[in-house]
PDB file of N, CA and C in Angstrom:
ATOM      1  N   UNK A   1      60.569   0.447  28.160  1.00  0.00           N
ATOM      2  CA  UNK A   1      60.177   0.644  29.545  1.00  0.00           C
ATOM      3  C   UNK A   1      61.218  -0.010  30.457  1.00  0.00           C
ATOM      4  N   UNK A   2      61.473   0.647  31.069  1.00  0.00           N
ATOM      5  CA  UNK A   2      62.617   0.105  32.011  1.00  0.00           C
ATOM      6  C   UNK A   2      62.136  -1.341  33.157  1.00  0.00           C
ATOM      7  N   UNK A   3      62.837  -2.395  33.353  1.00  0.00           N
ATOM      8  CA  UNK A   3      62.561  -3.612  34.088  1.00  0.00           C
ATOM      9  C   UNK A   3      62.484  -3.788  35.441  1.00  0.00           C
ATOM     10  N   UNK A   4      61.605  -4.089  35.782  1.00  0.00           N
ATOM     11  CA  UNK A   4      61.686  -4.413  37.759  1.00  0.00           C
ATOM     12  C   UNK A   4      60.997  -5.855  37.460  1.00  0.00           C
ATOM     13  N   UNK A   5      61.606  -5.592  39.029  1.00  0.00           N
ATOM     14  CA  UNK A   5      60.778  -7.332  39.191  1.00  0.00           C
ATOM     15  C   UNK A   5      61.049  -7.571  40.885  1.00  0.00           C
ATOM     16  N   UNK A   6      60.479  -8.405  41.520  1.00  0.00           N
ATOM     17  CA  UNK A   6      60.582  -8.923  42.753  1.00  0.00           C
ATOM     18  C   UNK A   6      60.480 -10.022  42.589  1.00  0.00           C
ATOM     19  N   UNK A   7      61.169 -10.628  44.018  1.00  0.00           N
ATOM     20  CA  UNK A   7      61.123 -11.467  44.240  1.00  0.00           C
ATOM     21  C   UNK A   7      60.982 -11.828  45.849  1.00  0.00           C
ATOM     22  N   UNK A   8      60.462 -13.254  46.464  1.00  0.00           N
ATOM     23  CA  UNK A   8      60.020 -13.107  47.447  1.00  0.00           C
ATOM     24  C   UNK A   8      61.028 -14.477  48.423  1.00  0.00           C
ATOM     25  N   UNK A   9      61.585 -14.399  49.692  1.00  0.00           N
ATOM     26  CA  UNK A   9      61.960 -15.636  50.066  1.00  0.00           C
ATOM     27  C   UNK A   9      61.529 -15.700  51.632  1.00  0.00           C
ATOM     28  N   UNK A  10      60.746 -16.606  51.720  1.00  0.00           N
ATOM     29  CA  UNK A  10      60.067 -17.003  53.112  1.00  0.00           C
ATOM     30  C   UNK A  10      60.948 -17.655  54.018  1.00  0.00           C
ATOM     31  N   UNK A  11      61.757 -17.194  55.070  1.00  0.00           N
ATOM     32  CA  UNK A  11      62.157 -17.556  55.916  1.00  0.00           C
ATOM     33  C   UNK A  11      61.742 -17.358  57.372  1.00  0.00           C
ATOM     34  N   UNK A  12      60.867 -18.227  57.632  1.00  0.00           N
ATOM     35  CA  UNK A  12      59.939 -18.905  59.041  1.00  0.00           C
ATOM     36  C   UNK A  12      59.013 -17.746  58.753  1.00  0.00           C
ATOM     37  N   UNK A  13      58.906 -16.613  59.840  1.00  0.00           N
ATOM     38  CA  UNK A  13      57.940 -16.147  60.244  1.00  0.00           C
ATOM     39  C   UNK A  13      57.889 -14.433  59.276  1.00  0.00           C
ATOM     40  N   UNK A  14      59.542 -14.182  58.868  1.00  0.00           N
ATOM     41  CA  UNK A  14      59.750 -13.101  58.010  1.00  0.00           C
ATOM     42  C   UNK A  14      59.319 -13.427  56.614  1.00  0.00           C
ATOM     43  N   UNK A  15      58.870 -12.712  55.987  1.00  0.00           N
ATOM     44  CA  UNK A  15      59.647 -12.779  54.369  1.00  0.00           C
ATOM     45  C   UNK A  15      60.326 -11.420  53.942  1.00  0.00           C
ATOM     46  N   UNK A  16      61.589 -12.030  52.878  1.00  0.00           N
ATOM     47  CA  UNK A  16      62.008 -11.198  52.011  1.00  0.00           C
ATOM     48  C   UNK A  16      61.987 -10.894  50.817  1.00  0.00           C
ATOM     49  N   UNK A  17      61.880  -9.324  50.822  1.00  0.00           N
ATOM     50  CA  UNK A  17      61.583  -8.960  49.454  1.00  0.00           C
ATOM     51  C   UNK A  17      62.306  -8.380  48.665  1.00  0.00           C
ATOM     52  N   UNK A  18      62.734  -9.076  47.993  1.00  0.00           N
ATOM     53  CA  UNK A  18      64.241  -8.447  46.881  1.00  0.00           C
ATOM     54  C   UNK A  18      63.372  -7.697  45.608  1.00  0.00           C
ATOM     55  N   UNK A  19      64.004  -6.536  45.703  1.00  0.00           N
ATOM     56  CA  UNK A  19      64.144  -5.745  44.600  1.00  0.00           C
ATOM     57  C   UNK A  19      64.577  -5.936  43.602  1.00  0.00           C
ATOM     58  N   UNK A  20      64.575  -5.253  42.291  1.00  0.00           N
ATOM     59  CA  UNK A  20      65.874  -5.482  41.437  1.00  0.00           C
ATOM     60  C   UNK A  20      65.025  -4.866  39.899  1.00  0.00           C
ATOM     61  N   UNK A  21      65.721  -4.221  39.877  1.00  0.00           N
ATOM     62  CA  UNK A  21      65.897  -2.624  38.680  1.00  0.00           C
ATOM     63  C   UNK A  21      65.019  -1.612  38.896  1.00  0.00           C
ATOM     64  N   UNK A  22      64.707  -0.844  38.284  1.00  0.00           N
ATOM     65  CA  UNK A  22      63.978   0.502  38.481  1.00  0.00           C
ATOM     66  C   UNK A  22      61.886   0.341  39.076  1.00  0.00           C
ATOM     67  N   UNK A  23      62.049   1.320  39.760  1.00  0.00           N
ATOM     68  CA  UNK A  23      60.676   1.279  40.418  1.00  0.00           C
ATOM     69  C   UNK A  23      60.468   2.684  40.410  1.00  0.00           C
ATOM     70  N   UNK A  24      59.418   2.771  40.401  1.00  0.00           N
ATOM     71  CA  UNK A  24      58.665   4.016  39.082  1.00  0.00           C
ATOM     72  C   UNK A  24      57.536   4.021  38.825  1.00  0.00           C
ATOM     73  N   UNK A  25      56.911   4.835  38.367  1.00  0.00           N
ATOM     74  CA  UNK A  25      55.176   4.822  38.644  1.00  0.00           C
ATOM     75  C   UNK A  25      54.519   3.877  37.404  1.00  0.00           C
ATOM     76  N   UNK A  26      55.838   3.310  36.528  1.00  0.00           N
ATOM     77  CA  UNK A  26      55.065   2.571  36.083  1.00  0.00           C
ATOM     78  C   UNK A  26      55.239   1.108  36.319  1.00  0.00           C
ATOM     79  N   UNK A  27      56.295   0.999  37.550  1.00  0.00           N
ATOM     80  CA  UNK A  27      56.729  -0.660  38.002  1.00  0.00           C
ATOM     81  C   UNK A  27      55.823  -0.525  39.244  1.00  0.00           C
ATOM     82  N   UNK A  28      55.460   0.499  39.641  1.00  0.00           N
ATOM     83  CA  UNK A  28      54.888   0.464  41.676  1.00  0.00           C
ATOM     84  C   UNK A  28      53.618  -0.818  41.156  1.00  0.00           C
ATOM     85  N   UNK A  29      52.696  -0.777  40.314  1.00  0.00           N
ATOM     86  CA  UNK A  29      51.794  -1.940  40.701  1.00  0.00           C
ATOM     87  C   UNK A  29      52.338  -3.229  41.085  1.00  0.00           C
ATOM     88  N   UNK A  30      53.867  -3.249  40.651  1.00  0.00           N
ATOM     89  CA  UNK A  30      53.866  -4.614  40.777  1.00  0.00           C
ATOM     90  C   UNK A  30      54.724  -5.164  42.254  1.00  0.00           C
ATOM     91  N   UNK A  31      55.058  -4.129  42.637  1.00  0.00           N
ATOM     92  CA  UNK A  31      55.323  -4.251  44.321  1.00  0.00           C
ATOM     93  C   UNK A  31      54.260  -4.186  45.371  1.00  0.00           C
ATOM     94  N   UNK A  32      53.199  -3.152  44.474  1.00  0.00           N
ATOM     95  CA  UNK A  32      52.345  -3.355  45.257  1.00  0.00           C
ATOM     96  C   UNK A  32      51.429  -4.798  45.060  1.00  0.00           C
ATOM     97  N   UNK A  33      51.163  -5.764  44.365  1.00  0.00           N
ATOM     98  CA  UNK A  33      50.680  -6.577  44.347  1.00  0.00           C
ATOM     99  C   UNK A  33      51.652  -7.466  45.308  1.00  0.00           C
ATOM    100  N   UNK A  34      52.688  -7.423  45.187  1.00  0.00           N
ATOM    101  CA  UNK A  34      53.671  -8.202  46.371  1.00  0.00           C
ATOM    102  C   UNK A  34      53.392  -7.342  47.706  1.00  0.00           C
ATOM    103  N   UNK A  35      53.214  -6.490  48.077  1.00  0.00           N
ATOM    104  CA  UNK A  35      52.655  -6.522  49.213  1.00  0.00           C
ATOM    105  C   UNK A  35      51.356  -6.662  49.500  1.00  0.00           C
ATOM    106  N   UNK A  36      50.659  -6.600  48.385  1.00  0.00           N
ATOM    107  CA  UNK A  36      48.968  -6.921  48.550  1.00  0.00           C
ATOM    108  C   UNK A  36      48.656  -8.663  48.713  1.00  0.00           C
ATOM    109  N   UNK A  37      49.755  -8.859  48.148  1.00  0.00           N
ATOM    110  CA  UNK A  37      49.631 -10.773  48.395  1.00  0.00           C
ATOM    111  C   UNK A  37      50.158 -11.092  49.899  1.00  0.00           C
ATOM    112  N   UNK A  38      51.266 -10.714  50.175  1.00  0.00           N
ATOM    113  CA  UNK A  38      51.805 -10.805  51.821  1.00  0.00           C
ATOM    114  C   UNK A  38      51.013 -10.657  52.668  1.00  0.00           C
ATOM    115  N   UNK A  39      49.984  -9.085  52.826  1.00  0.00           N
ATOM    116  CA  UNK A  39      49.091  -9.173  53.479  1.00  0.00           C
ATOM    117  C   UNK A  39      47.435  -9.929  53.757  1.00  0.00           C
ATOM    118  N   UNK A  40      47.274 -10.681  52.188  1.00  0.00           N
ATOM    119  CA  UNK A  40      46.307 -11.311  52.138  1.00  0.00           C
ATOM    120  C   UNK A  40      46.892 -12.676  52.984  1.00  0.00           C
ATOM    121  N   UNK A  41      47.532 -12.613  53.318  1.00  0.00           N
ATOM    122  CA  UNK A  41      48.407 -14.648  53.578  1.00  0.00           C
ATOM    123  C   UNK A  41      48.388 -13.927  55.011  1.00  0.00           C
ATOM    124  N   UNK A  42      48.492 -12.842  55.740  1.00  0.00           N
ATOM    125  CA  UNK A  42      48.782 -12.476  56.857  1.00  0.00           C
ATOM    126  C   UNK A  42      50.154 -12.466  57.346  1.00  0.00           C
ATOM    127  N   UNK A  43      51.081 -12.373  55.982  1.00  0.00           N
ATOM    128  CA  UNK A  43      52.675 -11.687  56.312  1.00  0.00           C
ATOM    129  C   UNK A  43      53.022 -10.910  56.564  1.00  0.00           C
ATOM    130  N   UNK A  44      53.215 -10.414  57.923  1.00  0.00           N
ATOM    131  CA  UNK A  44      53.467  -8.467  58.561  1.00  0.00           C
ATOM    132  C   UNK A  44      54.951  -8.369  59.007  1.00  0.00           C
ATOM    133  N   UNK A  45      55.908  -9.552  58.509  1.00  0.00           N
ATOM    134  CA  UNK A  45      57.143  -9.347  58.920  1.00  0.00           C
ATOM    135  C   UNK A  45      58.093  -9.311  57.755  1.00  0.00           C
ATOM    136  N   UNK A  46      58.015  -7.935  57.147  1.00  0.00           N
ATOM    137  CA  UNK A  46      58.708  -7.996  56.350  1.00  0.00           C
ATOM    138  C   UNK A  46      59.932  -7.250  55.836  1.00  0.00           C
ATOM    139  N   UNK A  47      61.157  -7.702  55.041  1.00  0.00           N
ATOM    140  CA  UNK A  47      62.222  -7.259  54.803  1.00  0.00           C
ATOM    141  C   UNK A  47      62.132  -7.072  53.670  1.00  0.00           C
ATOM    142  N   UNK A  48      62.501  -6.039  53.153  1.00  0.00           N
ATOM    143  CA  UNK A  48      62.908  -5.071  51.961  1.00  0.00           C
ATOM    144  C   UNK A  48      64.379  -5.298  51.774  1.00  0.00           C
ATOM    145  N   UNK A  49      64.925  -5.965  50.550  1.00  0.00           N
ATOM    146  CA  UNK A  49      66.418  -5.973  50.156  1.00  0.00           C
ATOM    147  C   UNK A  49      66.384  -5.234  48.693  1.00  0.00           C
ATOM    148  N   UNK A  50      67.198  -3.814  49.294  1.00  0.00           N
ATOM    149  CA  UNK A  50      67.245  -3.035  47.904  1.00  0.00           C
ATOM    150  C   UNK A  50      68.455  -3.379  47.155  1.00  0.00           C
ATOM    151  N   UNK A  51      69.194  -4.160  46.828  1.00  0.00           N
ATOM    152  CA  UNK A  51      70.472  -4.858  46.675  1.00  0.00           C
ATOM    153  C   UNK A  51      70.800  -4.397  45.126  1.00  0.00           C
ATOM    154  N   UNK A  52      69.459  -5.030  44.555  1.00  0.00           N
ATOM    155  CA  UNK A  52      69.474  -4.953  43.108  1.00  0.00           C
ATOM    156  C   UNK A  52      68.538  -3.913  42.468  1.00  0.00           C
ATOM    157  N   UNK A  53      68.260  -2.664  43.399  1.00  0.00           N
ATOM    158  CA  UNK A  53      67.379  -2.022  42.869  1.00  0.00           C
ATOM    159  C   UNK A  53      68.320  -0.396  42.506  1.00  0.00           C
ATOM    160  N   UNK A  54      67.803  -0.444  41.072  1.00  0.00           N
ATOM    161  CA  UNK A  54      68.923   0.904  40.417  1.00  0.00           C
ATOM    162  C   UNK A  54      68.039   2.261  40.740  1.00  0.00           C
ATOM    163  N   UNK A  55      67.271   2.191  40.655  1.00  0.00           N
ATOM    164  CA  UNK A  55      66.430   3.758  41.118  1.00  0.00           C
ATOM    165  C   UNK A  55      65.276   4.048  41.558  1.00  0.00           C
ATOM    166  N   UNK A  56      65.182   4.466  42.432  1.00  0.00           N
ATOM    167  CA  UNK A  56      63.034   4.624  42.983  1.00  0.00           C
ATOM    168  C   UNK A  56      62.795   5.847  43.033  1.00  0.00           C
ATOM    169  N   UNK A  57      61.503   6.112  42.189  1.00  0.00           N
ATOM    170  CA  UNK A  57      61.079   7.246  41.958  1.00  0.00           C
ATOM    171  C   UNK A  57      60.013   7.548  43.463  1.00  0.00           C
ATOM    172  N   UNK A  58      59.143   9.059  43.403  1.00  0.00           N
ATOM    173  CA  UNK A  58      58.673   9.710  44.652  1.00  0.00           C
ATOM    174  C   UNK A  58      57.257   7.823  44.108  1.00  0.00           C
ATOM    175  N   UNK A  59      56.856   7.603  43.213  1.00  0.00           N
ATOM    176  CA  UNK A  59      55.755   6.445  43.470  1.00  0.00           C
ATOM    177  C   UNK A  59      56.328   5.411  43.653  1.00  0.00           C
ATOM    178  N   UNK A  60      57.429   5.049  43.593  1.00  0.00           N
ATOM    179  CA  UNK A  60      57.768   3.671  44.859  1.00  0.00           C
ATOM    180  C   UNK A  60      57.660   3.783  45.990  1.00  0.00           C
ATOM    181  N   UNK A  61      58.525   4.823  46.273  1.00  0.00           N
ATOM    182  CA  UNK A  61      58.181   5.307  47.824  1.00  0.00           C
ATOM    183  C   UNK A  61      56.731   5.401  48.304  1.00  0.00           C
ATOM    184  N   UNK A  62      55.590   5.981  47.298  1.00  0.00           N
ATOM    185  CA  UNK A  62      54.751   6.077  48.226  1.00  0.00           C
ATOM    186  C   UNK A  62      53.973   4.413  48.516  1.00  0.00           C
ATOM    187  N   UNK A  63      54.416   3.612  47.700  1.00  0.00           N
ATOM    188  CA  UNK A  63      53.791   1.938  47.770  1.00  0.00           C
ATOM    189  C   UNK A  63      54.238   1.716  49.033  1.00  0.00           C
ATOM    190  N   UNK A  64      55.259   1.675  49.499  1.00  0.00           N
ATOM    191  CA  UNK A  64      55.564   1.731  51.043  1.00  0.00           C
ATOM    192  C   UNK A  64      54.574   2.301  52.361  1.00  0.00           C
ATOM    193  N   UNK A  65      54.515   3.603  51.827  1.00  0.00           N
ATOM    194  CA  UNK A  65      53.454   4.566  52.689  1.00  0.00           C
ATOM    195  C   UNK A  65      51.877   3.426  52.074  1.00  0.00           C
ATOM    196  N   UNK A  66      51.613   3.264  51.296  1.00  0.00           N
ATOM    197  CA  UNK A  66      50.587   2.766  51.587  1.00  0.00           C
ATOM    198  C   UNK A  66      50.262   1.423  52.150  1.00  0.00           C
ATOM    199  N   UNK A  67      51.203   0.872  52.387  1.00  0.00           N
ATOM    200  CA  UNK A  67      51.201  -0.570  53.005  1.00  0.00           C
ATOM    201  C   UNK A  67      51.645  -0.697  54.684  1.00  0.00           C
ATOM    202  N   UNK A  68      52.323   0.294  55.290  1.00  0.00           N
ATOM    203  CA  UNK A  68      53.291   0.626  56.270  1.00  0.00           C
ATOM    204  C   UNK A  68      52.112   0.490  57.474  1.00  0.00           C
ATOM    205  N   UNK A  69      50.825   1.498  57.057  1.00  0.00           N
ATOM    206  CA  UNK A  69      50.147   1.541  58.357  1.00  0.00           C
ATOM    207  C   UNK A  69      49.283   0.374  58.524  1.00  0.00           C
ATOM    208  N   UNK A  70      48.720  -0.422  57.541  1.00  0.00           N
ATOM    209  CA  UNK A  70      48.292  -2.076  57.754  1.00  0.00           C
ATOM    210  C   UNK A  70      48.712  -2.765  58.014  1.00  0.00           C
ATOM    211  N   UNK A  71      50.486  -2.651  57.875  1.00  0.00           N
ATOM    212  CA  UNK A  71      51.461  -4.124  58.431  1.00  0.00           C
ATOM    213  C   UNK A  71      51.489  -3.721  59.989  1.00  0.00           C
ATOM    214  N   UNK A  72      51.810  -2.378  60.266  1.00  0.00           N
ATOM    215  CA  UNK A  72      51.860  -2.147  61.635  1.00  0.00           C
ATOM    216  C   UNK A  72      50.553  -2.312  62.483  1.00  0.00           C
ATOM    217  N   UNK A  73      49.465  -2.038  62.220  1.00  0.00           N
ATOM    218  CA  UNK A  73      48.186  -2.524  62.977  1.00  0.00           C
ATOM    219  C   UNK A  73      48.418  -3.890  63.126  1.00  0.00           C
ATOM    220  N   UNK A  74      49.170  -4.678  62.401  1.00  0.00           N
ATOM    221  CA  UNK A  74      48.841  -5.855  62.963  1.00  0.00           C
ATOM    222  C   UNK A  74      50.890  -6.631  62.885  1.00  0.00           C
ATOM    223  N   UNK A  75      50.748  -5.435  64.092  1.00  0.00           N
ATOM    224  CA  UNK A  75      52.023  -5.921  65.203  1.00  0.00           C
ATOM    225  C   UNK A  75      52.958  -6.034  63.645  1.00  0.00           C
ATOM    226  N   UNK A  76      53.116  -6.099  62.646  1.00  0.00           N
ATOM    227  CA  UNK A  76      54.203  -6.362  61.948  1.00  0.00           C
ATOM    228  C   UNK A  76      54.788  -4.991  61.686  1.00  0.00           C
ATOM    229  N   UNK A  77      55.912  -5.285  60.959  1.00  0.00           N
ATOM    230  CA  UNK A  77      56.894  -3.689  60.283  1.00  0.00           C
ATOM    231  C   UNK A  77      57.560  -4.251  58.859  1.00  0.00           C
ATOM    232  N   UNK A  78      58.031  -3.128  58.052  1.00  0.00           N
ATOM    233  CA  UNK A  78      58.848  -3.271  57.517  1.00  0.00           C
ATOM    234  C   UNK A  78      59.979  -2.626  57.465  1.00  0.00           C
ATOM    235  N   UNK A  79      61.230  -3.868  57.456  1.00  0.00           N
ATOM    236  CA  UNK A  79      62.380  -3.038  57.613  1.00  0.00           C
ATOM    237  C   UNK A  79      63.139  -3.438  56.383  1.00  0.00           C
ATOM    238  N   UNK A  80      64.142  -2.148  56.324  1.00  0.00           N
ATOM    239  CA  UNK A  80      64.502  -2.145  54.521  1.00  0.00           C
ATOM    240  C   UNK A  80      66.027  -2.123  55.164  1.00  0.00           C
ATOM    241  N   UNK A  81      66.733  -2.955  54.153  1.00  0.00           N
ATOM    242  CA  UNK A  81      68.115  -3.373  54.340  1.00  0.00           C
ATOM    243  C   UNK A  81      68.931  -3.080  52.688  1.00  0.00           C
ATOM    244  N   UNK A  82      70.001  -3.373  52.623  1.00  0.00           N
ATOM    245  CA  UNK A  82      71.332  -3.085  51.513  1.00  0.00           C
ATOM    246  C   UNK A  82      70.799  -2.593  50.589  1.00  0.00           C
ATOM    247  N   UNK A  83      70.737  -1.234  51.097  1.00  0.00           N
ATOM    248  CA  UNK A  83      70.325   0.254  49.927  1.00  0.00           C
ATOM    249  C   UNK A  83      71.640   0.497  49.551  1.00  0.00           C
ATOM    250  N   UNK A  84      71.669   1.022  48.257  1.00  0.00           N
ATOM    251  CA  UNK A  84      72.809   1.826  48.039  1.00  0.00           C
ATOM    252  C   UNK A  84      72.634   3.276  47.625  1.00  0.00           C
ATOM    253  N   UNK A  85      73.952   3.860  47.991  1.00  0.00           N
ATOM    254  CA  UNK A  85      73.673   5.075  48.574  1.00  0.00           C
ATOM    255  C   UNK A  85      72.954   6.000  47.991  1.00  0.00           C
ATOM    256  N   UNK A  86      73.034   6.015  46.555  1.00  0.00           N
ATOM    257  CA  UNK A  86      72.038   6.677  45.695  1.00  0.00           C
ATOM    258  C   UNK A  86      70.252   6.729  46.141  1.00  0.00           C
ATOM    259  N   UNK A  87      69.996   5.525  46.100  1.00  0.00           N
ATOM    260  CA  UNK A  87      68.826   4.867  46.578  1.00  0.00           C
ATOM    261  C   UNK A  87      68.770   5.799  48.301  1.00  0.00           C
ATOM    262  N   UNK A  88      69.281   5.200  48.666  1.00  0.00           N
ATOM    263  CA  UNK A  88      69.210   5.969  50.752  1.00  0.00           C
ATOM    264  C   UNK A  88      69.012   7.281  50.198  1.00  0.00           C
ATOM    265  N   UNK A  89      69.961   7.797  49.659  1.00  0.00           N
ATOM    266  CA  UNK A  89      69.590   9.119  49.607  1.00  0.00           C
ATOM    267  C   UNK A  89      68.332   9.720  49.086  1.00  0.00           C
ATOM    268  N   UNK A  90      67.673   9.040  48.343  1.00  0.00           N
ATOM    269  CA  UNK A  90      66.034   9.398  47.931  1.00  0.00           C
ATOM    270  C   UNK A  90      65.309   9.278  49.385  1.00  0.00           C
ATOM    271  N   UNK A  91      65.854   7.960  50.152  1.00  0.00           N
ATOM    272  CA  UNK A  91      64.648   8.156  51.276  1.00  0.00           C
ATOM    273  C   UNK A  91      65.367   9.117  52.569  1.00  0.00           C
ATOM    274  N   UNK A  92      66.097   9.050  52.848  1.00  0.00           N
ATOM    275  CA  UNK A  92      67.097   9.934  53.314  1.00  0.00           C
ATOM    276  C   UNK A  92      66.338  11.467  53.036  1.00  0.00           C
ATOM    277  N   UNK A  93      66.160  11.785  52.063  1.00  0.00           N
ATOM    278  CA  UNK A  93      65.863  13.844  51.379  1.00  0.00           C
ATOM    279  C   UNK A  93      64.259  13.683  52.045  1.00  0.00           C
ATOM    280  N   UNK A  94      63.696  12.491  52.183  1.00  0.00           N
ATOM    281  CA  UNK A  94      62.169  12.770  52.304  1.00  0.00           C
ATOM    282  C   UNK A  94      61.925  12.136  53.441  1.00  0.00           C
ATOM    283  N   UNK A  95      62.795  11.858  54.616  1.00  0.00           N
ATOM    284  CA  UNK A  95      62.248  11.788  56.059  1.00  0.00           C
ATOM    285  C   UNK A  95      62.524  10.188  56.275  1.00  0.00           C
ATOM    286  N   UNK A  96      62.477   9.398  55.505  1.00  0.00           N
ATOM    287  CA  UNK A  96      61.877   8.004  55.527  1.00  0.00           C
ATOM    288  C   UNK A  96      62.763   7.455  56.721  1.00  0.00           C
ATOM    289  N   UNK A  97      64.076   7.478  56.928  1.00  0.00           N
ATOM    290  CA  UNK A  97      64.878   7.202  58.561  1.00  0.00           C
ATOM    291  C   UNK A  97      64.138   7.289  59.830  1.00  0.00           C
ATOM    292  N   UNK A  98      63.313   8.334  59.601  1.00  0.00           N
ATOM    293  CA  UNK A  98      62.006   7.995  60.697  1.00  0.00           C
ATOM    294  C   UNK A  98      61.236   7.501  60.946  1.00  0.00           C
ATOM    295  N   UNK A  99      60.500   6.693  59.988  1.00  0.00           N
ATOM    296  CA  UNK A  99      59.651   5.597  59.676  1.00  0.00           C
ATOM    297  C   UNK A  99      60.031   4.636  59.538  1.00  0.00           C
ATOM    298  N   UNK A 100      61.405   4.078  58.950  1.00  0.00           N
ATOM    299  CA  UNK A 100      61.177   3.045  58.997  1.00  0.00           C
ATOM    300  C   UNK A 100      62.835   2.658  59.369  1.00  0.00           C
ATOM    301  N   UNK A 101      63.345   1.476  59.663  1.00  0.00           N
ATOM    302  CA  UNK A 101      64.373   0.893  60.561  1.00  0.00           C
ATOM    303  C   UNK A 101      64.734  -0.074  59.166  1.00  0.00           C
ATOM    304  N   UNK A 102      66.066   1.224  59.124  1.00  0.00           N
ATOM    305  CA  UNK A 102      66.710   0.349  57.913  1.00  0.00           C
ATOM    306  C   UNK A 102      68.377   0.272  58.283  1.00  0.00           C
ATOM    307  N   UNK A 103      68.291  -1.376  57.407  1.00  0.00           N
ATOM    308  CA  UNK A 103      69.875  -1.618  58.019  1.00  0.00           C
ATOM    309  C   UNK A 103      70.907  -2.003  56.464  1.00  0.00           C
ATOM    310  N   UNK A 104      72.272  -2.249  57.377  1.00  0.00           N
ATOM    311  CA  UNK A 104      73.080  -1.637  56.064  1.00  0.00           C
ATOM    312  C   UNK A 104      73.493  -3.262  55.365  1.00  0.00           C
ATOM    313  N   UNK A 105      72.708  -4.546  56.248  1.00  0.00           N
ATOM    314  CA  UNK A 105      72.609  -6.018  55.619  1.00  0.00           C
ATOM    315  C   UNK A 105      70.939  -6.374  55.991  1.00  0.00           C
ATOM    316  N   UNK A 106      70.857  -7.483  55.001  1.00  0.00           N
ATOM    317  CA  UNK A 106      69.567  -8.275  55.241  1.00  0.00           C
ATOM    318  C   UNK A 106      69.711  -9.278  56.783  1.00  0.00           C
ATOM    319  N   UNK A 107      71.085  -9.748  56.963  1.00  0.00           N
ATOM    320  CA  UNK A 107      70.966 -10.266  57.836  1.00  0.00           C
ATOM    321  C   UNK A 107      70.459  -9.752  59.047  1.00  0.00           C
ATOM    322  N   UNK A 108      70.823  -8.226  59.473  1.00  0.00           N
ATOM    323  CA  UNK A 108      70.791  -7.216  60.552  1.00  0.00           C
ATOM    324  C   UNK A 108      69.459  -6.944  60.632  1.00  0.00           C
ATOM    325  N   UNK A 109      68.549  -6.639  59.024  1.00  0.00           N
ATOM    326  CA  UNK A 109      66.984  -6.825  59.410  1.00  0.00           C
ATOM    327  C   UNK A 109      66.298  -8.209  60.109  1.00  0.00           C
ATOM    328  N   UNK A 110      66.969  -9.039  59.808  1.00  0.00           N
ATOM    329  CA  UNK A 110      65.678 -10.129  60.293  1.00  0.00           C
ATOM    330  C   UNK A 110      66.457 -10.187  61.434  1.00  0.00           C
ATOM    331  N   UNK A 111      67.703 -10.227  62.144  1.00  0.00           N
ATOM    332  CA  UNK A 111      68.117 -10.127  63.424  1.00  0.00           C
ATOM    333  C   UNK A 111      66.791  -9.519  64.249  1.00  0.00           C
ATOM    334  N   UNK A 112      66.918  -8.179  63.759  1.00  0.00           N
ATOM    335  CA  UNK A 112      65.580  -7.430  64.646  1.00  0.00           C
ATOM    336  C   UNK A 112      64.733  -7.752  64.718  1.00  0.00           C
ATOM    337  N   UNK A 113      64.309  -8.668  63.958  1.00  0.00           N
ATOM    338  CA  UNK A 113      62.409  -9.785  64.065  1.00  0.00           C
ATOM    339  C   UNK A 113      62.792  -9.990  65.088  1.00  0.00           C
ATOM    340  N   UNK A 114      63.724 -11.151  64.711  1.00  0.00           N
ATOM    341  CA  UNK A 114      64.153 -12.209  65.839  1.00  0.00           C
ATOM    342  C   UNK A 114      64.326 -11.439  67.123  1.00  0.00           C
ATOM    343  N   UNK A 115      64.571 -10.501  67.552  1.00  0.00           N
ATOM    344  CA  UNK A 115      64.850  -9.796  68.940  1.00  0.00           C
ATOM    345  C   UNK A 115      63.877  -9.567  69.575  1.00  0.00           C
ATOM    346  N   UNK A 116      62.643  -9.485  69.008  1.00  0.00           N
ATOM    347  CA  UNK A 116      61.425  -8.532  68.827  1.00  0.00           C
ATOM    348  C   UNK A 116      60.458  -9.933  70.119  1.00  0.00           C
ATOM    349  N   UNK A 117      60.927 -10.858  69.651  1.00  0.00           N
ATOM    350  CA  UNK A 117      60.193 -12.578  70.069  1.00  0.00           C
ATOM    351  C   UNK A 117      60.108 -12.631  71.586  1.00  0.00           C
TER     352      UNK A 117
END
């Protein structure tokens, strides 16, 4: 079975969420429990770092869609940063540039928290 894993780093009011290897309908529970824990703590500012992530299937993507409209009810977003291009291009073919505000560093996402203040 191919390996994923996350990881999480709390900086002030954001956290980030690093990726890293394949996400797939049989890794999505475990992102989704990382966003099911963020939102239990009341973390709605969050960054997505696809840095280390080698491939996402159509059920990673939809773990996103299911978390997207609860972070935003409560004033938070998520913004997804250092995709590579393989990766962009999955969300890229299925609209996702419209939904969600993705940048080409992690630094450039939490910039935009910070602007937001």
């Amino acid at each position: 079975m191919a390996e994923f894993s996350t990881s999480i780093k709390d900086q002030g009011n954001i956290n980030i969420v690093y990726l890293k290897g394949f996400l797939d309908a049989h890794t999505a529970p475990s992102l989704e429990n990382t966003f099911s824990g963020l939102v239990d703590k009341g973390r709605y500012q969050i960054v997505v770092n696809f840095k280390d992530l080698a491939y996402i299937s159509s059920a990673g993507l939809g773990v996103f869609m299911a978390f997207i409209e609860k972070i935003r009810e409560n004033n938070g977003d998520i913004k997804l940063s250092s995709m590579s291009d393989k990766v962009f291009n999955i969300f890229d073919l299925l609209g996702f540039p419209l939904l969600y505000e993705i940048f080409k560093t992690e630094e450039e996402a939490v910039k935009k928290f910070n602007e937001i203040k």
